[in-house]
Protein backbone atom coordinates (compact mmCIF):
# COMPACT_ATOMS: atom_id res chain seq x y z
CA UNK A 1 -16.64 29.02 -57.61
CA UNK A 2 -16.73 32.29 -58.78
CA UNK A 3 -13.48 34.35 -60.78
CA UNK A 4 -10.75 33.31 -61.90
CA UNK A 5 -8.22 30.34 -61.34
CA UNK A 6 -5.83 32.33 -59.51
CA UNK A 7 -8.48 33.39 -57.30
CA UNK A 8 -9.50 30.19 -56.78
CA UNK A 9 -5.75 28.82 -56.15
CA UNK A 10 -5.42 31.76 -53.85
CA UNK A 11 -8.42 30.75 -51.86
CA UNK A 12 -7.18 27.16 -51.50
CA UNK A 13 -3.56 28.09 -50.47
CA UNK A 14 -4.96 30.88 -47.88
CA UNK A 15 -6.64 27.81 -45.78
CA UNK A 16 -4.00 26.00 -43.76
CA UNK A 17 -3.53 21.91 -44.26
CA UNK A 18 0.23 21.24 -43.07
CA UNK A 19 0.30 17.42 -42.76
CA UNK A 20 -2.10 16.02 -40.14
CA UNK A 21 -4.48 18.92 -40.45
CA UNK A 22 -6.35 18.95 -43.91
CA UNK A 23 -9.62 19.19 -42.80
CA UNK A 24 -10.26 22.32 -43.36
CA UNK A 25 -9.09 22.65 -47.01
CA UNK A 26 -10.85 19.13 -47.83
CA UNK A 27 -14.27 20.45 -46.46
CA UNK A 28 -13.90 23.25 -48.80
CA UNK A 29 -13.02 21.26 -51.93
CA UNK A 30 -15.65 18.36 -51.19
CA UNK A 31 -18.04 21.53 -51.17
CA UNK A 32 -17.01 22.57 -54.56
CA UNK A 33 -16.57 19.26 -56.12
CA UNK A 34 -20.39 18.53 -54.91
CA UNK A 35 -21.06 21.60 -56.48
CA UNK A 36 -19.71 20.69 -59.82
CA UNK A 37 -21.79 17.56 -59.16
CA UNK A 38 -19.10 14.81 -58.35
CA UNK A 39 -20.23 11.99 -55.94
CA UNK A 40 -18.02 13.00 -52.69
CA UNK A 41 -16.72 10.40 -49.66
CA UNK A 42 -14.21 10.34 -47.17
CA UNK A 43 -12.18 7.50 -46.15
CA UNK A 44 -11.24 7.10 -42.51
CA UNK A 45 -6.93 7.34 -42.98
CA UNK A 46 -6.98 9.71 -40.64
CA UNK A 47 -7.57 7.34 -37.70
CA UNK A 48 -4.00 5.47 -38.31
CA UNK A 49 -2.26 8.49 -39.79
CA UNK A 50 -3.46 10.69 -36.27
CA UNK A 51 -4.62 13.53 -38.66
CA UNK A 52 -8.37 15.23 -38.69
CA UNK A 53 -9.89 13.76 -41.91
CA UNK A 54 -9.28 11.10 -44.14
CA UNK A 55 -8.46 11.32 -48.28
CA UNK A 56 -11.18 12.49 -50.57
CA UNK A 57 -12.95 10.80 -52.94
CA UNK A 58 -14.96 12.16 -56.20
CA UNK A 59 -17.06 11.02 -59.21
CA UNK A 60 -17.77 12.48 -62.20
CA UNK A 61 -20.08 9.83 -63.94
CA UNK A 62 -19.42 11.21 -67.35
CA UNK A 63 -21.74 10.20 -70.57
CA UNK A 64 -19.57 8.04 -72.40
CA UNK A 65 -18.95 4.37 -71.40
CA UNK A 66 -15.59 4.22 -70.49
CA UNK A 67 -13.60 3.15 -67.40
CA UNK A 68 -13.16 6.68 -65.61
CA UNK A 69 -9.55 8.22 -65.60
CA UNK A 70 -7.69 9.03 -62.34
CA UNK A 71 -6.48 12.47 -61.14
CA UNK A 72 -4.34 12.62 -58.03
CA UNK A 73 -3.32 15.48 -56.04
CA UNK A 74 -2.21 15.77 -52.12
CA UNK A 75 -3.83 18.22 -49.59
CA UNK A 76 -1.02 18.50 -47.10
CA UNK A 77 1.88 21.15 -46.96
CA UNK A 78 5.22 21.24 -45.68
CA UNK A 79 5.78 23.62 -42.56
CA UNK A 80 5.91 26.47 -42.21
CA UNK A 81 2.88 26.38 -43.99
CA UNK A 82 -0.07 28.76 -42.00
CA UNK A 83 -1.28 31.84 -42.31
CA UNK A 84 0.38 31.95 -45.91
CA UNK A 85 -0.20 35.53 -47.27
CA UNK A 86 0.12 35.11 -51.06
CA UNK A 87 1.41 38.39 -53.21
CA UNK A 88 0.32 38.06 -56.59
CA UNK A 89 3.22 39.59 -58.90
CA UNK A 90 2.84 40.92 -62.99
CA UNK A 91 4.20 37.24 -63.95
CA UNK A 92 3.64 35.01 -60.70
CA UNK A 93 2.29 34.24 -56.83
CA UNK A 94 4.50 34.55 -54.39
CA UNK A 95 4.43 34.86 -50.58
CA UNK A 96 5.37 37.77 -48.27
CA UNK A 97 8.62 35.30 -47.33
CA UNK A 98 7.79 34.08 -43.86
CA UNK A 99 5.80 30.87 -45.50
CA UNK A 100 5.87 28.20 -48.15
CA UNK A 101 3.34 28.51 -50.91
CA UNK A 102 1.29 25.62 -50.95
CA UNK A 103 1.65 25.30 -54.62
CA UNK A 104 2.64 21.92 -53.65
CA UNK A 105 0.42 20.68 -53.81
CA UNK A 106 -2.43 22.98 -54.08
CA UNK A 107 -1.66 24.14 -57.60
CA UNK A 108 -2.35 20.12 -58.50
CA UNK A 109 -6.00 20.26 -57.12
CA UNK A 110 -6.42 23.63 -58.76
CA UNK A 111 -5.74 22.74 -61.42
CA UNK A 112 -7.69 19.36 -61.68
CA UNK A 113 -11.07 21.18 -59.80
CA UNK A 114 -11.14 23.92 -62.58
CA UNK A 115 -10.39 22.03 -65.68
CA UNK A 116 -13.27 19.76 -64.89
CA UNK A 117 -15.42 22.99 -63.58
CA UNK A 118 -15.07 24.27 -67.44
CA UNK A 119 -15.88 20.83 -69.52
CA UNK A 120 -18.90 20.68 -67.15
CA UNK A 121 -19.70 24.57 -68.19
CA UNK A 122 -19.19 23.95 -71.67
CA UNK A 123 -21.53 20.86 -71.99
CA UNK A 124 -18.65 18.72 -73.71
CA UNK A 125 -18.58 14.77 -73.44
CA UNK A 126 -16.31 13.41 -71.41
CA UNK A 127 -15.73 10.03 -69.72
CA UNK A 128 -16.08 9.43 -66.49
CA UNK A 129 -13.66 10.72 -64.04
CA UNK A 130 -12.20 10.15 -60.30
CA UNK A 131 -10.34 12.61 -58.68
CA UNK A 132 -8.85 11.09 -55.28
CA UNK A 133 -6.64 13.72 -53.21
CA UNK A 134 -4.76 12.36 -50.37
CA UNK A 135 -3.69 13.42 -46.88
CA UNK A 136 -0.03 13.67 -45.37
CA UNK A 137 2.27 12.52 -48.68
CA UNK A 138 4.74 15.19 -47.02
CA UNK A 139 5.27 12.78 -44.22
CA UNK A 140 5.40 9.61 -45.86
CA UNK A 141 2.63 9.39 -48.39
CA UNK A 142 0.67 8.04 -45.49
CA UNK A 143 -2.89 8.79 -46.88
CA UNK A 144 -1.57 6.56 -50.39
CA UNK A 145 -0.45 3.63 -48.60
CA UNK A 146 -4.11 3.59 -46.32
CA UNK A 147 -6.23 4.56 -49.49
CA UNK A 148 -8.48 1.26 -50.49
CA UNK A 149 -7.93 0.83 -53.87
CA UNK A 150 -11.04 -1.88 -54.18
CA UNK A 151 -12.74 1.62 -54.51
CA UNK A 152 -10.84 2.98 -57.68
CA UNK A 153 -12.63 1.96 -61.20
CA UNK A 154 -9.52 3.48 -63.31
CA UNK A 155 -6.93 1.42 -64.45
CA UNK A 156 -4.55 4.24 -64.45
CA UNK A 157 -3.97 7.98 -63.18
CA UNK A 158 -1.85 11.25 -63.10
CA UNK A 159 -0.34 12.78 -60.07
CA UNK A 160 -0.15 16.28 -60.40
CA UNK A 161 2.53 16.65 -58.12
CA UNK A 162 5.88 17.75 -59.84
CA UNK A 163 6.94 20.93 -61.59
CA UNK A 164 7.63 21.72 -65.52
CA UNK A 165 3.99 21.82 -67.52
CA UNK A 166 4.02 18.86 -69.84
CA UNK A 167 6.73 16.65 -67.95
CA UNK A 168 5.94 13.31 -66.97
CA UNK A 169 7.84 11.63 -64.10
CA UNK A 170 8.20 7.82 -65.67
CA UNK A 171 10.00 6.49 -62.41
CA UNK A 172 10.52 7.17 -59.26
CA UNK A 173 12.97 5.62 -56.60
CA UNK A 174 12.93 3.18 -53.23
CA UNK A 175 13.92 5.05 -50.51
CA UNK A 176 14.87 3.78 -46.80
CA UNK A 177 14.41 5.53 -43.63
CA UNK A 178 16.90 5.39 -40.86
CA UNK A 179 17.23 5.93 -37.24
CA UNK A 180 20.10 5.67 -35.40
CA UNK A 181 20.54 6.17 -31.24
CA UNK A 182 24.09 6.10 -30.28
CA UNK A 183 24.85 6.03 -26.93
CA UNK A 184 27.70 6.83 -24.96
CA UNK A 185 28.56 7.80 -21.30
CA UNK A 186 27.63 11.04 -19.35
CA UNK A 187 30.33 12.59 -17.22
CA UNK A 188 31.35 16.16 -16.06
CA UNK A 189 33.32 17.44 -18.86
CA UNK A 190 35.14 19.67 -16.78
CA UNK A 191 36.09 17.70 -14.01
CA UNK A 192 36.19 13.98 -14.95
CA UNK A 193 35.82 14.02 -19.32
CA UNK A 194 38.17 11.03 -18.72
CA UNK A 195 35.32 9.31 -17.29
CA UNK A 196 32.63 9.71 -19.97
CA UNK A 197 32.16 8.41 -23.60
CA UNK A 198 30.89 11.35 -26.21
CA UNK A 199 28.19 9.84 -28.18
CA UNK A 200 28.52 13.43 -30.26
CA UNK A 201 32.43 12.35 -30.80
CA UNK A 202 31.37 8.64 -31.64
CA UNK A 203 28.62 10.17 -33.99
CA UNK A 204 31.18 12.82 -35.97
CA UNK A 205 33.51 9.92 -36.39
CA UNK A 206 31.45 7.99 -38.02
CA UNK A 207 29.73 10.62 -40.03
CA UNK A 208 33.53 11.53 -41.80
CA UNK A 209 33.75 8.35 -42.48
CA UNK A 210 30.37 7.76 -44.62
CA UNK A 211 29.59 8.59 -48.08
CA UNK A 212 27.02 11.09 -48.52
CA UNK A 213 25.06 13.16 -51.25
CA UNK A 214 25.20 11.73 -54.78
CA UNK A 215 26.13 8.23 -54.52
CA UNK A 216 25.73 7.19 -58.54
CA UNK A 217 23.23 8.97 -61.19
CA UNK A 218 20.31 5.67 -59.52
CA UNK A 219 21.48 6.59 -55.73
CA UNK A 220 21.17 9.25 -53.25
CA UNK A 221 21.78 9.59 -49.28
CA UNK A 222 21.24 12.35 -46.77
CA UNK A 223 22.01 12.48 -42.84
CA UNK A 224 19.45 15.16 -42.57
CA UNK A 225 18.77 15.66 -38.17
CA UNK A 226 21.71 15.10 -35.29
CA UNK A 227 20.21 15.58 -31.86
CA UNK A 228 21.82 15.03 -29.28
CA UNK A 229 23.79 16.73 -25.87
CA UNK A 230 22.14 18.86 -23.10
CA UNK A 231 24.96 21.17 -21.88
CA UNK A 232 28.60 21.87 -22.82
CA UNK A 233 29.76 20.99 -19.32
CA UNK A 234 28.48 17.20 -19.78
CA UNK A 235 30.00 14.19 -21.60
CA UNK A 236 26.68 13.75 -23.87
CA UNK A 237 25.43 10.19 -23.51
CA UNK A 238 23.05 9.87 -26.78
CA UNK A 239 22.96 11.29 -29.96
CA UNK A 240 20.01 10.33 -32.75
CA UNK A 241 20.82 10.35 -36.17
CA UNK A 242 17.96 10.65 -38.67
CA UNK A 243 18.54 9.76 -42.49
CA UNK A 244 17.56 8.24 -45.51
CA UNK A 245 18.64 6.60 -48.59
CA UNK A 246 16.84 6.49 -52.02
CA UNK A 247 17.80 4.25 -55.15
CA UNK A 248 15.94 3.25 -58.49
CA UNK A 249 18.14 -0.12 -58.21
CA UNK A 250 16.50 -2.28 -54.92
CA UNK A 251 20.18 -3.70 -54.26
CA UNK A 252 21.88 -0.66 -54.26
CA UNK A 253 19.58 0.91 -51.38
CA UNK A 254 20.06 -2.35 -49.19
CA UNK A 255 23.71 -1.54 -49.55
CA UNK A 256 24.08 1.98 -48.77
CA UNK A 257 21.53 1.59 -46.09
CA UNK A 258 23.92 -1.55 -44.75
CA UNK A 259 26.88 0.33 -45.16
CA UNK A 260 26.02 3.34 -42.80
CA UNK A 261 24.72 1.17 -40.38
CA UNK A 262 27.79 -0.83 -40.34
CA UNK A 263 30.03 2.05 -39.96
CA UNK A 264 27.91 3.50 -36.83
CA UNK A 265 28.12 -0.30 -34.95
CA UNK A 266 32.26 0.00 -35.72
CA UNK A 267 33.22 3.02 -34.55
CA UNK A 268 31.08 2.63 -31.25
CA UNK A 269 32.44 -0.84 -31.37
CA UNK A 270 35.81 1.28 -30.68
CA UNK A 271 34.50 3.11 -27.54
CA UNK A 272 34.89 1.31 -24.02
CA UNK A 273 35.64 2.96 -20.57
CA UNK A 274 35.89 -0.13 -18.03
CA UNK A 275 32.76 -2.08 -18.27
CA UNK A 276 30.85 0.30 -20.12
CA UNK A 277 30.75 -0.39 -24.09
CA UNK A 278 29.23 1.89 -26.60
CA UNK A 279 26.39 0.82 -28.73
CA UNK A 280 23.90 1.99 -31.30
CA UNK A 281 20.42 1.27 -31.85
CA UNK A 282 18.99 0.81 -34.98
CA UNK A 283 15.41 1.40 -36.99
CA UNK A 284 15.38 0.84 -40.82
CA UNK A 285 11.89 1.34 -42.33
CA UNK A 286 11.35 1.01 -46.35
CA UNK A 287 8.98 4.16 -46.82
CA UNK A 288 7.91 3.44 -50.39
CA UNK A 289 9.09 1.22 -53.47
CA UNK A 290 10.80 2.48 -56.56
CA UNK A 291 8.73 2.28 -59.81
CA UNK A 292 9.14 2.55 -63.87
CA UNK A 293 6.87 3.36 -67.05
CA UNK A 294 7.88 2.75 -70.49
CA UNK A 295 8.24 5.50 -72.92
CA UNK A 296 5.28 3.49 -74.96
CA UNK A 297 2.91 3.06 -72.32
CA UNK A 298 -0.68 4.19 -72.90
CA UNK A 299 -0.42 6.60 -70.00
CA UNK A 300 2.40 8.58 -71.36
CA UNK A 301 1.75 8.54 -74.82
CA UNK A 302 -1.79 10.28 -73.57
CA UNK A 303 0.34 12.88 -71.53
CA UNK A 304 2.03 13.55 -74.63
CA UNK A 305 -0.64 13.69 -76.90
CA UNK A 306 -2.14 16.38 -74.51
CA UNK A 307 1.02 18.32 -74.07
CA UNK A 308 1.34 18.80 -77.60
CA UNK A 309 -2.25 19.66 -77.93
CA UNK A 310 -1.78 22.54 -75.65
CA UNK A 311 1.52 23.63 -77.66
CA UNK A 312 3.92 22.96 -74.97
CA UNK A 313 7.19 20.73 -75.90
CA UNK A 314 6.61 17.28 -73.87
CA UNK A 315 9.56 15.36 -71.87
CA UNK A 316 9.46 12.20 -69.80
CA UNK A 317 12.57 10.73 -67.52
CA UNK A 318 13.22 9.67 -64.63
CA UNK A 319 12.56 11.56 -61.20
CA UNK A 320 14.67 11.47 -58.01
CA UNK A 321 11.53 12.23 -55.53
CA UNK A 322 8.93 9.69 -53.93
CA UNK A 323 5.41 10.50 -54.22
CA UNK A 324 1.78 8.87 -53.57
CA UNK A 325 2.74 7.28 -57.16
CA UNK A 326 5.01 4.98 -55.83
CA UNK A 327 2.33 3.89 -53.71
CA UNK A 328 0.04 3.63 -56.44
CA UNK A 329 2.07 1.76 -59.11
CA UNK A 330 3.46 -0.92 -55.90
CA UNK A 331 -0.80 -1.68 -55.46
CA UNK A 332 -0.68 -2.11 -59.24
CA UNK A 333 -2.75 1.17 -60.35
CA UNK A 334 -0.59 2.67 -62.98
CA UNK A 335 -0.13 6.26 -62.37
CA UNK A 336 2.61 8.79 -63.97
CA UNK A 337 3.82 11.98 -61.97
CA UNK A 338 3.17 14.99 -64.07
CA UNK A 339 3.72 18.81 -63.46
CA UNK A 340 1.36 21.31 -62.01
CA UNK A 341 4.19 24.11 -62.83
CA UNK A 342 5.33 24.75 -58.44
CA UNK A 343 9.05 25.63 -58.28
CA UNK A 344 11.04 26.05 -55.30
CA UNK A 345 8.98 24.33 -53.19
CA UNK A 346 9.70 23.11 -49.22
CA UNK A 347 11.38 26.45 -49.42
CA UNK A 348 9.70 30.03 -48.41
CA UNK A 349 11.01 31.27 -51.92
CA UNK A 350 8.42 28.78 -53.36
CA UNK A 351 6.54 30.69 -56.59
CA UNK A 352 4.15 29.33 -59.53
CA UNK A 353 4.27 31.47 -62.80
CA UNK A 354 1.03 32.57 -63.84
CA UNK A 355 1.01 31.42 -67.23
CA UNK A 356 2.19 27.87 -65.63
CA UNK A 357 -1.07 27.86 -63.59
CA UNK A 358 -3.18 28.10 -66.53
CA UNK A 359 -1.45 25.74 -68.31
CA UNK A 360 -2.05 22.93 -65.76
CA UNK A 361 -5.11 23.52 -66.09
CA UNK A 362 -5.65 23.42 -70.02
CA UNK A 363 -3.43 20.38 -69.77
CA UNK A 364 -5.76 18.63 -67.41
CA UNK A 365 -9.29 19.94 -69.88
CA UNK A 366 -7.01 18.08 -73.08
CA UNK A 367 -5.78 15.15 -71.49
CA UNK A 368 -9.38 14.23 -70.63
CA UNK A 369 -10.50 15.43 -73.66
CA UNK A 370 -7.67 13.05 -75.59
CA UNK A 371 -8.97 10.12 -72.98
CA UNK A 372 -12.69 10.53 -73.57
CA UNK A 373 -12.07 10.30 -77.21
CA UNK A 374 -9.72 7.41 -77.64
């Protein structure tokens, strides 16, 4: 573990991990948290998630008797997330365009790896410390939901998986996952259109007729894939309609989850030809629960303490994005989302400011500093 920090988050987001195919980048970071002299496993996730290793596991024993404290990071990235080719800027990292960064969330385990890497240097008491970084949360936080938490000591934990340096996520929302397959009757749409049933027709209908986007400052809803046809000269008979819904208020998600369903089994209700009646097939799956911190609790009022330690103004509210968190807090391990300093991510414009980089990482030194103390 030789250089710098950049070079070392350089090194991580040069290996590829997009979701399902970690194994690579966690072999490499076992290696270096051995190294540092952490106690290193593997869980098997991997065989129900279909991926090529499982989440990783560290100890840091620590010399004073404490409980440990819990640092969180995910190895996956979105697509299209190989052969990144980062350009490293006078202010910040970038990529050469074609590519997402990785920052999220490799700038998290960066981070976490090389603030521990310098207390260890410097000889300074600390408590103990687990460091647990998970596999596909870009897919649906699968490697959280399979992680065994009969295995965790701490009684609480920081994700490093959001952006602003010395912001803590205190909530996050529910969010719903939907599937719908509409289908509808195939006929030559030159010669007999009379004869078929457009499941794309059936589909836009609907659609104009939903409420999308913002629905209130707790609730949110996206239509986000239509597939569906195979030719312009055919009546398409099925069209699938991917979305999801995401709410901080458990009632308001059944609704607006309800309420597009409804719509889709109306309008088809609408379309018959003869004997044939259109339909719609339905699967709703809750991907993770909502969760809430106070402003007073322990956890944050440690973030804070750090943040200002480190000279950086601290804020805490409430986030509109799901993370292994969610998982976390629903098992009952309290754990705050906090900011590794990524912006733009899921996007090929994605960036991390140098100075933000370094930050994380003095903000992950003080806040076990502040813990080890306390």
């Amino acid at each position: 573990m030789k250089g710098t920090l950049v070079d070392y988050f350089i090194s991580l987001i040069k290996i590829d991990s997009e979701s399902k195919n970690e194994k690579a980048v966690a072999l490499k970071i076992s290696e270096d948290l051995r190294f540092l002299g952490a106690e290193v496993t593997f869980d098997n996730a991997n065989k129900k998630t279909g991926g090529n290793i499982g989440n990783l596991y560290g100890y840091f024993k620590g010399n004073i008797n404490k409980k440990p404290i819990l640092l969180c990071a995910h190895m996956d990235t979105v697509v299209p997330g190989n052969s990144i080719k980062p350009q490293v800027t006078e202010d910040k990292i970038i990529t050469d365009g074609t590519t997402i960064l990785g920052s999220d969330d490799k700038s998290g385990i960066a981070e976490i790896i090389w603030a521990i890497k310098e207390i260890i240097e410097a000889n300074e008491d600390h408590a103990p410390i687990e460091v647990l970084f998970t596999i596909s949360e870009e897919i649906g936080l699968l490697g959280a939901k399979l992680v065994d938490l009969s295995n965790i000591k701490s009684e609480f934990g920081y994700a490093l998986d959001s952006h602003e340096i010395g912001h803590a996520v205190t909530g996050a929302p529910s969010q719903n996952s939907m599937k719908f397959t509409i289908h509808g009757k195939e006929s030559h749409a030159g010669a007999a259109p009379e004869f078929g049933v457009s499941a794309i027709q059936i589909a836009a209908e609907a659609i104009s007729k939903m409420k999308l986007g913002r629905i209130d400052e707790e609730t949110t809803c996206s239509i986000g894939i239509i597939k569906g046809g195979t030719a312009t000269n055919i009546i398409p008979k099925e069209v699938i309609l991917e979305a999801e819904a995401r709410s901080h208020d458990s009632d308001k998600l059944q609704k607006v989850t309800n309420e597009i369903k409804q719509i889709l089994l109306e309008t088809a209700a609408k379309y018959k030809l003869g004997d044939f009646q259109a339909s719609v097939d339905s699967i709703i799956q809750k991907e993770y629960p909502a969760f809430v911190l106070e402003n007073d609790d322990p956890c944050i009022l440690l973030a804070k303490k750090a943040t200002e330690n480190i000279g950086l103004p601290f804020k805490s509210g409430i986030g509109g994005g799901g993370s292994d968190a969610n998982i976390f807090n629903y098992k009952g391990l309290k754990m705050a989302v906090v900011g590794s300093g990524m912006e733009d991510v899921h996007t090929v414009n994605e960036y991390i400011k140098l100075i933000d980089l370094e930050n994380g990482a003095k903000w992950v030194k003080e806040v076990i500093r502040e813990y080890s103390k306390g």
